[in-house]
PDB file of N, CA and C in Angstrom:
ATOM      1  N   UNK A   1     122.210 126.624  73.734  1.00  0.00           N
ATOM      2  CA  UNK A   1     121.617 125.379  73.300  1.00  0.00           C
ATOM      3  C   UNK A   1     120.810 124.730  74.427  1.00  0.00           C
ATOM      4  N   UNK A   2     121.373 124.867  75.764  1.00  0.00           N
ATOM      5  CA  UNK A   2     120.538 124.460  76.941  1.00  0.00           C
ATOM      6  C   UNK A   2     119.116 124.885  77.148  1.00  0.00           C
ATOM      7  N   UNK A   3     119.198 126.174  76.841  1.00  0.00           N
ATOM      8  CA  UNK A   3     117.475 126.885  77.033  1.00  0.00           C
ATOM      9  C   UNK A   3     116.583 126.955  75.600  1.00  0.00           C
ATOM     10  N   UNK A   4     117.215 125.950  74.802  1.00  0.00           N
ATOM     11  CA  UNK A   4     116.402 125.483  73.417  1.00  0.00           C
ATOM     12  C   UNK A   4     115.311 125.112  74.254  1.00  0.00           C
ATOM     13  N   UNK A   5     114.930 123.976  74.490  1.00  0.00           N
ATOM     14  CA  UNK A   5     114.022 123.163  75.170  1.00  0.00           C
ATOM     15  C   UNK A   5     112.925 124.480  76.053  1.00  0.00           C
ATOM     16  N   UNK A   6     113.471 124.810  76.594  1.00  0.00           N
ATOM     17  CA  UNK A   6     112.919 126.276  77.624  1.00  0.00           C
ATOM     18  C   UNK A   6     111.966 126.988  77.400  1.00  0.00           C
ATOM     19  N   UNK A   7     112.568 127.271  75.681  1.00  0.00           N
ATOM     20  CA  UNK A   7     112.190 128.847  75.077  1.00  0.00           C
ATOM     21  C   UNK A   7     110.943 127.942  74.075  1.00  0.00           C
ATOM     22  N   UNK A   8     111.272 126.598  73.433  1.00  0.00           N
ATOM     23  CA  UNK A   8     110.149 126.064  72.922  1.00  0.00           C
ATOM     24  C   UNK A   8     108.705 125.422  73.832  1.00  0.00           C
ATOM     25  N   UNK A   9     109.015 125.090  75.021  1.00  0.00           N
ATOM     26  CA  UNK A   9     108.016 124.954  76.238  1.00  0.00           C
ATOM     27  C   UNK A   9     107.181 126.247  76.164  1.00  0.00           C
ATOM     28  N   UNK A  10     108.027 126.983  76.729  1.00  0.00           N
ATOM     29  CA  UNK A  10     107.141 128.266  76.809  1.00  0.00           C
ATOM     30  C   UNK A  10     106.173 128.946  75.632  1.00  0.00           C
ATOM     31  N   UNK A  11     106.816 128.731  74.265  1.00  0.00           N
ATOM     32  CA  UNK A  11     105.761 129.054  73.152  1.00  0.00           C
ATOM     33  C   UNK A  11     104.991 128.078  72.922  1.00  0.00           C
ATOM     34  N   UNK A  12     104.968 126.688  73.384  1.00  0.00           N
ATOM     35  CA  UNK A  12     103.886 125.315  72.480  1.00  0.00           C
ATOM     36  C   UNK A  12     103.258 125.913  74.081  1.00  0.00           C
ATOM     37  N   UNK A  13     103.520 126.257  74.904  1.00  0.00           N
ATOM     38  CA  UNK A  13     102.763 126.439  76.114  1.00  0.00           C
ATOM     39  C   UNK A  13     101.636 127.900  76.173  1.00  0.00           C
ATOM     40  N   UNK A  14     102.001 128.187  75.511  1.00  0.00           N
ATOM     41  CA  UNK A  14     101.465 129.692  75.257  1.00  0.00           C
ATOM     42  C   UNK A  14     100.285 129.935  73.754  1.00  0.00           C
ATOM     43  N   UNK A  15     100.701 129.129  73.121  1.00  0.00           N
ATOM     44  CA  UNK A  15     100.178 128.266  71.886  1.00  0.00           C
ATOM     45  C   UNK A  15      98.689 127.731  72.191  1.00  0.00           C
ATOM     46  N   UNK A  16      98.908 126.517  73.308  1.00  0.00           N
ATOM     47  CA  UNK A  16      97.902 125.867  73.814  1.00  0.00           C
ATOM     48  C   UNK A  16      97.092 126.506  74.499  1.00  0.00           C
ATOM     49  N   UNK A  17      97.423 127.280  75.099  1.00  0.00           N
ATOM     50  CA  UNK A  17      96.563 128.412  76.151  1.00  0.00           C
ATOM     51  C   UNK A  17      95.516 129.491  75.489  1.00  0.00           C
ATOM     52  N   UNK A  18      96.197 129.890  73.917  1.00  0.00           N
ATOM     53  CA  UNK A  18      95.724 130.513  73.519  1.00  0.00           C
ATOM     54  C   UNK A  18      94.684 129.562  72.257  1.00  0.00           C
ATOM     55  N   UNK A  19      94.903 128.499  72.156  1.00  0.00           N
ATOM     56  CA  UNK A  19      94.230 127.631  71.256  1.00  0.00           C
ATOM     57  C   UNK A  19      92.973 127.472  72.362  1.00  0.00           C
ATOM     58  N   UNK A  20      92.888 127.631  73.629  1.00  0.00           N
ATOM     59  CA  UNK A  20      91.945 126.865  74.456  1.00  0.00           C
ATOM     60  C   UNK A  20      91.016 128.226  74.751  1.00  0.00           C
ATOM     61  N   UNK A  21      91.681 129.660  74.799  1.00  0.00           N
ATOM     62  CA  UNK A  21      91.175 130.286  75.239  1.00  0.00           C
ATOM     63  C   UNK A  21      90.260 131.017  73.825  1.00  0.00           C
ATOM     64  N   UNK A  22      90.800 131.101  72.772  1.00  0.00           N
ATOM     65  CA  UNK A  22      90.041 131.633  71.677  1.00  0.00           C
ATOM     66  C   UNK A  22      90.418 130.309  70.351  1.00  0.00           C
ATOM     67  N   UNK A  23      89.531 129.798  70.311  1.00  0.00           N
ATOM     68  CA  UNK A  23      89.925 128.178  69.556  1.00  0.00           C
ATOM     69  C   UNK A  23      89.755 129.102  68.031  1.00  0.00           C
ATOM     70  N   UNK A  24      89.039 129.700  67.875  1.00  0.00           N
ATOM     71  CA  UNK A  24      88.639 130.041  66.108  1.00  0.00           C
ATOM     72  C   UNK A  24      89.219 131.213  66.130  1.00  0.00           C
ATOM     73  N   UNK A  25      89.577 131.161  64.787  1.00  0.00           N
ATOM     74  CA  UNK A  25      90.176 132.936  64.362  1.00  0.00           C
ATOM     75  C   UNK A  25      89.679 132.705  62.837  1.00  0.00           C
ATOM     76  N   UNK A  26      89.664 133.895  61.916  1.00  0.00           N
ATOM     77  CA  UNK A  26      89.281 134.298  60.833  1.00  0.00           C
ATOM     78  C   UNK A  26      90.463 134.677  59.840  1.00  0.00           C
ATOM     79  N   UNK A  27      91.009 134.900  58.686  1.00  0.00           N
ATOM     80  CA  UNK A  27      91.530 135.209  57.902  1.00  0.00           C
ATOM     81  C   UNK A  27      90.951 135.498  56.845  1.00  0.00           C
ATOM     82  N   UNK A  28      91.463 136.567  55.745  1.00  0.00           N
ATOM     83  CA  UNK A  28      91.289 136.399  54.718  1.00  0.00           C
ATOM     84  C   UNK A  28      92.048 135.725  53.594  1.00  0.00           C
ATOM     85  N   UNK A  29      91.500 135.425  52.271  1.00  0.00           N
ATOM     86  CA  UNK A  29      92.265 135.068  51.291  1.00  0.00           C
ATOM     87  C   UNK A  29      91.738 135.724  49.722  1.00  0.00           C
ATOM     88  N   UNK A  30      92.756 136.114  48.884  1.00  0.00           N
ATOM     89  CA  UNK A  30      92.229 136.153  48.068  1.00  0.00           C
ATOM     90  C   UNK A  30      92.356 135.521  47.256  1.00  0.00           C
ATOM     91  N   UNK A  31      91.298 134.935  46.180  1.00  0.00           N
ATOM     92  CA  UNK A  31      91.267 133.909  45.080  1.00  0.00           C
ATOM     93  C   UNK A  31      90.784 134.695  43.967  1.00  0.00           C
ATOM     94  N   UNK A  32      91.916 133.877  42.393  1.00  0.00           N
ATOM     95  CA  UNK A  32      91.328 134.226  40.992  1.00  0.00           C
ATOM     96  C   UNK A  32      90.645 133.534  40.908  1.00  0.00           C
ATOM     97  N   UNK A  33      89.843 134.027  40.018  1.00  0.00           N
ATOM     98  CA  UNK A  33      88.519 133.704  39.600  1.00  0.00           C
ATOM     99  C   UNK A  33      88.583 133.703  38.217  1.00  0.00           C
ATOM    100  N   UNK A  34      88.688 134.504  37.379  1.00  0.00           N
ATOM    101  CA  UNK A  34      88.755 134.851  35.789  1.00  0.00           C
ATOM    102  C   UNK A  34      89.919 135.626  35.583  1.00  0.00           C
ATOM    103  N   UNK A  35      90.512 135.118  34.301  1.00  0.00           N
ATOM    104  CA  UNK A  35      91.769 136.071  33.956  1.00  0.00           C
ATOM    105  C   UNK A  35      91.255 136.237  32.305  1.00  0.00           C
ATOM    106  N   UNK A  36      90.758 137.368  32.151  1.00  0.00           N
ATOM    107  CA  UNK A  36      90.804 137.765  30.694  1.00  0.00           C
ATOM    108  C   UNK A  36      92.051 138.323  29.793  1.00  0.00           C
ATOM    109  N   UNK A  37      93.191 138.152  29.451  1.00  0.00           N
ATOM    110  CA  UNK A  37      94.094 138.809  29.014  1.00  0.00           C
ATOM    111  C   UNK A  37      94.732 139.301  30.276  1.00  0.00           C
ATOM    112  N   UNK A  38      95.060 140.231  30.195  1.00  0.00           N
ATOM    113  CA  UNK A  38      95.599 141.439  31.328  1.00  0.00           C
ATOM    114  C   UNK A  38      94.880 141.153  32.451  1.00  0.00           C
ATOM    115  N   UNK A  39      93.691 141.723  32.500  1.00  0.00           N
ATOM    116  CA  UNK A  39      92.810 141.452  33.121  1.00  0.00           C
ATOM    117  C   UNK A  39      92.591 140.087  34.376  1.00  0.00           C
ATOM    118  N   UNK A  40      92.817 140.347  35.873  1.00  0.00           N
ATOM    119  CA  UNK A  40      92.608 139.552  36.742  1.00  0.00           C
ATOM    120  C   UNK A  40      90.936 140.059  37.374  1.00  0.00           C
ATOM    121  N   UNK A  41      90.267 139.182  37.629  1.00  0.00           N
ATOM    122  CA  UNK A  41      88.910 139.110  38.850  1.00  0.00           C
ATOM    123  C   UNK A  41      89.382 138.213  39.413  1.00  0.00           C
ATOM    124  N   UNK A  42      89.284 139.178  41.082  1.00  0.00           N
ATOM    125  CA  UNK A  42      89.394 138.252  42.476  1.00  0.00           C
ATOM    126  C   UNK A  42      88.470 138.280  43.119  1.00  0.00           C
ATOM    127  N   UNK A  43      88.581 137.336  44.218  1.00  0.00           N
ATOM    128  CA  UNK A  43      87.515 137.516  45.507  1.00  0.00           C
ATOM    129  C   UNK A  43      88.270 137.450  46.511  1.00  0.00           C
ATOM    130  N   UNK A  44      87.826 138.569  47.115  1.00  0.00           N
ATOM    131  CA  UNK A  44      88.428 138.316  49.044  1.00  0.00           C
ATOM    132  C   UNK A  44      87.261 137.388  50.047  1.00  0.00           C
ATOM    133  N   UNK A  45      87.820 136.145  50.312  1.00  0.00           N
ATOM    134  CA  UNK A  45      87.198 135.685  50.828  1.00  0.00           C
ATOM    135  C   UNK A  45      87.337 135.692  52.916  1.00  0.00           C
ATOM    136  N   UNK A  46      86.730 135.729  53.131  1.00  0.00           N
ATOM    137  CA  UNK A  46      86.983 135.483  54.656  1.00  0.00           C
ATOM    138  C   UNK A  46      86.639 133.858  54.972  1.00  0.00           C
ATOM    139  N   UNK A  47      87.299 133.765  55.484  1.00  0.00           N
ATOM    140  CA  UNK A  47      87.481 132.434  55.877  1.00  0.00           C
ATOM    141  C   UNK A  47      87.728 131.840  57.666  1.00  0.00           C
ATOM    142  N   UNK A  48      87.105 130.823  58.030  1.00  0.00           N
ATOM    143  CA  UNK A  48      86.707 130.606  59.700  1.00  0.00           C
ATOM    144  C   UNK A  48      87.408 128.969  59.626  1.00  0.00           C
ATOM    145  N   UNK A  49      88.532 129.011  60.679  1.00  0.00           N
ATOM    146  CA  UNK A  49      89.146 128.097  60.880  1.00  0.00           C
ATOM    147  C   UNK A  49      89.056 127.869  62.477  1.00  0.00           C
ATOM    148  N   UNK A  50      88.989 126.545  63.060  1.00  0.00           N
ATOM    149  CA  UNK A  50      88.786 126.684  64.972  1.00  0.00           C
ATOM    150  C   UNK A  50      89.906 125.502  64.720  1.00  0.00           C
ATOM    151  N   UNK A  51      90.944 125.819  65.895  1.00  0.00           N
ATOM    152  CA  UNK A  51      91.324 124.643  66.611  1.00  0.00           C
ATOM    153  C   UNK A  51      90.859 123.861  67.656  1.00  0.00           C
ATOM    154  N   UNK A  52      91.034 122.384  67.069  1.00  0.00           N
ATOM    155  CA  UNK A  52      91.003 121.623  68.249  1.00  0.00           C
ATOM    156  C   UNK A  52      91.248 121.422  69.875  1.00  0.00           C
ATOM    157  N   UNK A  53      89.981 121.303  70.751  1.00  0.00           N
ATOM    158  CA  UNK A  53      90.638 121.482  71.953  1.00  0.00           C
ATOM    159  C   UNK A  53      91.541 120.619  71.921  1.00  0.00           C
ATOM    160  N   UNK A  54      91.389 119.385  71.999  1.00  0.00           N
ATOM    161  CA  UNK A  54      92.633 118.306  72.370  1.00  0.00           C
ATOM    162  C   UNK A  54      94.361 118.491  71.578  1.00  0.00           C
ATOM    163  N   UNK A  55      93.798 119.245  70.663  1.00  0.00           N
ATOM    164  CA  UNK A  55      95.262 120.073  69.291  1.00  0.00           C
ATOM    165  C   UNK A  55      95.743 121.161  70.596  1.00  0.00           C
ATOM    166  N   UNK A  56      94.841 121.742  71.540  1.00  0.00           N
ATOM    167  CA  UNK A  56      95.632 122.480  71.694  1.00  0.00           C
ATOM    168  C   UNK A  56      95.748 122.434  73.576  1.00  0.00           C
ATOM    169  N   UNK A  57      95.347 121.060  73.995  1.00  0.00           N
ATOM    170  CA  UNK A  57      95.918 119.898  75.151  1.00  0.00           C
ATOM    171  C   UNK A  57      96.901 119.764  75.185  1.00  0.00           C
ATOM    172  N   UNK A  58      96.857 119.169  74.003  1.00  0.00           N
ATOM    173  CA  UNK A  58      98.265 118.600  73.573  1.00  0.00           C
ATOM    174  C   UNK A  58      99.454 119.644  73.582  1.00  0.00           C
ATOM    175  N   UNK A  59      99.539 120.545  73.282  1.00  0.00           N
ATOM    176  CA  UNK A  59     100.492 121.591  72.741  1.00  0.00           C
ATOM    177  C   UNK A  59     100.553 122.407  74.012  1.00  0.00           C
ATOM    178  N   UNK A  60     100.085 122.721  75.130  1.00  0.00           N
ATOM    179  CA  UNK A  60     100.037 122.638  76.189  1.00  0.00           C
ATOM    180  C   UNK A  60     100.323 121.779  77.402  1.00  0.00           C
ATOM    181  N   UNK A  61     100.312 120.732  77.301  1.00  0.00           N
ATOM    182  CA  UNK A  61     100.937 119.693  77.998  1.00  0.00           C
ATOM    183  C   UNK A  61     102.593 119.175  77.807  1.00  0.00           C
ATOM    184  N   UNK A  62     102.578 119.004  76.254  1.00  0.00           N
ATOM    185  CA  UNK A  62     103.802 119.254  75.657  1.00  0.00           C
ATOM    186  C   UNK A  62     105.145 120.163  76.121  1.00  0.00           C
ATOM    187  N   UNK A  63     104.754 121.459  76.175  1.00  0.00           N
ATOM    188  CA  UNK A  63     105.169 122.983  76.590  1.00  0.00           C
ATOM    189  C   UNK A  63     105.801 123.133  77.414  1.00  0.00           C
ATOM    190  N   UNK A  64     104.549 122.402  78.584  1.00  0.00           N
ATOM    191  CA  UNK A  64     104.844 122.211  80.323  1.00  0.00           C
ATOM    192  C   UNK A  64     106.139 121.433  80.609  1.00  0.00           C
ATOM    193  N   UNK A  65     106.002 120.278  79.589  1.00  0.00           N
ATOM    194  CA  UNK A  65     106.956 119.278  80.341  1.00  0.00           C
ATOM    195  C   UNK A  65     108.253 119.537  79.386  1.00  0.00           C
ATOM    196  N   UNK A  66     108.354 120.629  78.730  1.00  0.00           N
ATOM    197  CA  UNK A  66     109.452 121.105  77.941  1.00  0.00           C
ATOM    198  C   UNK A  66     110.648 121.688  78.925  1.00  0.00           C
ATOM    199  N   UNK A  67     109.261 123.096  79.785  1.00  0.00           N
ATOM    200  CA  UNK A  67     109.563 123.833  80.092  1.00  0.00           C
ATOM    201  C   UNK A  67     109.921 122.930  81.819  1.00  0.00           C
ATOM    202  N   UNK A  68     109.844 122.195  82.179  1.00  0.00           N
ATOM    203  CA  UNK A  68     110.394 121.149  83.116  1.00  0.00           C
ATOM    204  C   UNK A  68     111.514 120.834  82.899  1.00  0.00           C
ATOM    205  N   UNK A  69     111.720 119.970  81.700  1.00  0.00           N
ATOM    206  CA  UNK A  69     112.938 119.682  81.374  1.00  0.00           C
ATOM    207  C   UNK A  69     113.998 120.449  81.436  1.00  0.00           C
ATOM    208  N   UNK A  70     113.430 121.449  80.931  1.00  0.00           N
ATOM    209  CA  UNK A  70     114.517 122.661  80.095  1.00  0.00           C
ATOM    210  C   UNK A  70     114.787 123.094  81.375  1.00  0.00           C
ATOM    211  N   UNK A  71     114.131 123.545  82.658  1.00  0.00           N
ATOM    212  CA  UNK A  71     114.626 124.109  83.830  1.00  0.00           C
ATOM    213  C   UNK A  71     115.470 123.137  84.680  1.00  0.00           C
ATOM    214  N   UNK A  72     115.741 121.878  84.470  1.00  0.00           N
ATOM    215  CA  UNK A  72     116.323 120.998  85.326  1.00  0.00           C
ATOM    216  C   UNK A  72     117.534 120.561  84.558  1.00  0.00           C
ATOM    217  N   UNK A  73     117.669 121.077  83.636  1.00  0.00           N
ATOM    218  CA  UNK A  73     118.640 120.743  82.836  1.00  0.00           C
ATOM    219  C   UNK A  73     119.729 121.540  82.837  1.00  0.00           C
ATOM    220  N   UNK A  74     119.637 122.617  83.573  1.00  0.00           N
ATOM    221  CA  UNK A  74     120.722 123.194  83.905  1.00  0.00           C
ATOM    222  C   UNK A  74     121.861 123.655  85.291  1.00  0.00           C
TER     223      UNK A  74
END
């Protein structure tokens, strides 16, 4: 329970680093479109999402002082 704090620093810290270093990533999704009977039509869409630098300041700064805590706490 002590290195809770620790182990969550280190991922919101790792999080932020990687939000700062590649802010956008891509996914797909697929969506219905028409359902005739049986019959489904989809689309695969690709889709472009960026995080926020300061979203990922924050989550980085956060991390740090987790991973502070969490080391002095024991």
């Amino acid at each position: 329970m002590k290195r809770l704090p620790l182990l969550l620093g280190i991922i919101l810290s790792v999080l932020g680093v990687i939000g700062l270093v590649h802010p956008t990533f891509t996914y797909h999704r697929q969506e219905e479109v028409a359902q005739l009977g049986p019959i489904k039509a989809t689309v695969d869409e690709q889709k472009t999402a960026q995080v926020p630098p300061p979203v990922s300041i924050i989550l980085l700064t956060v991390g740090i002082v987790l991973v502070v805590l969490g080391s002095r706490t024991k």
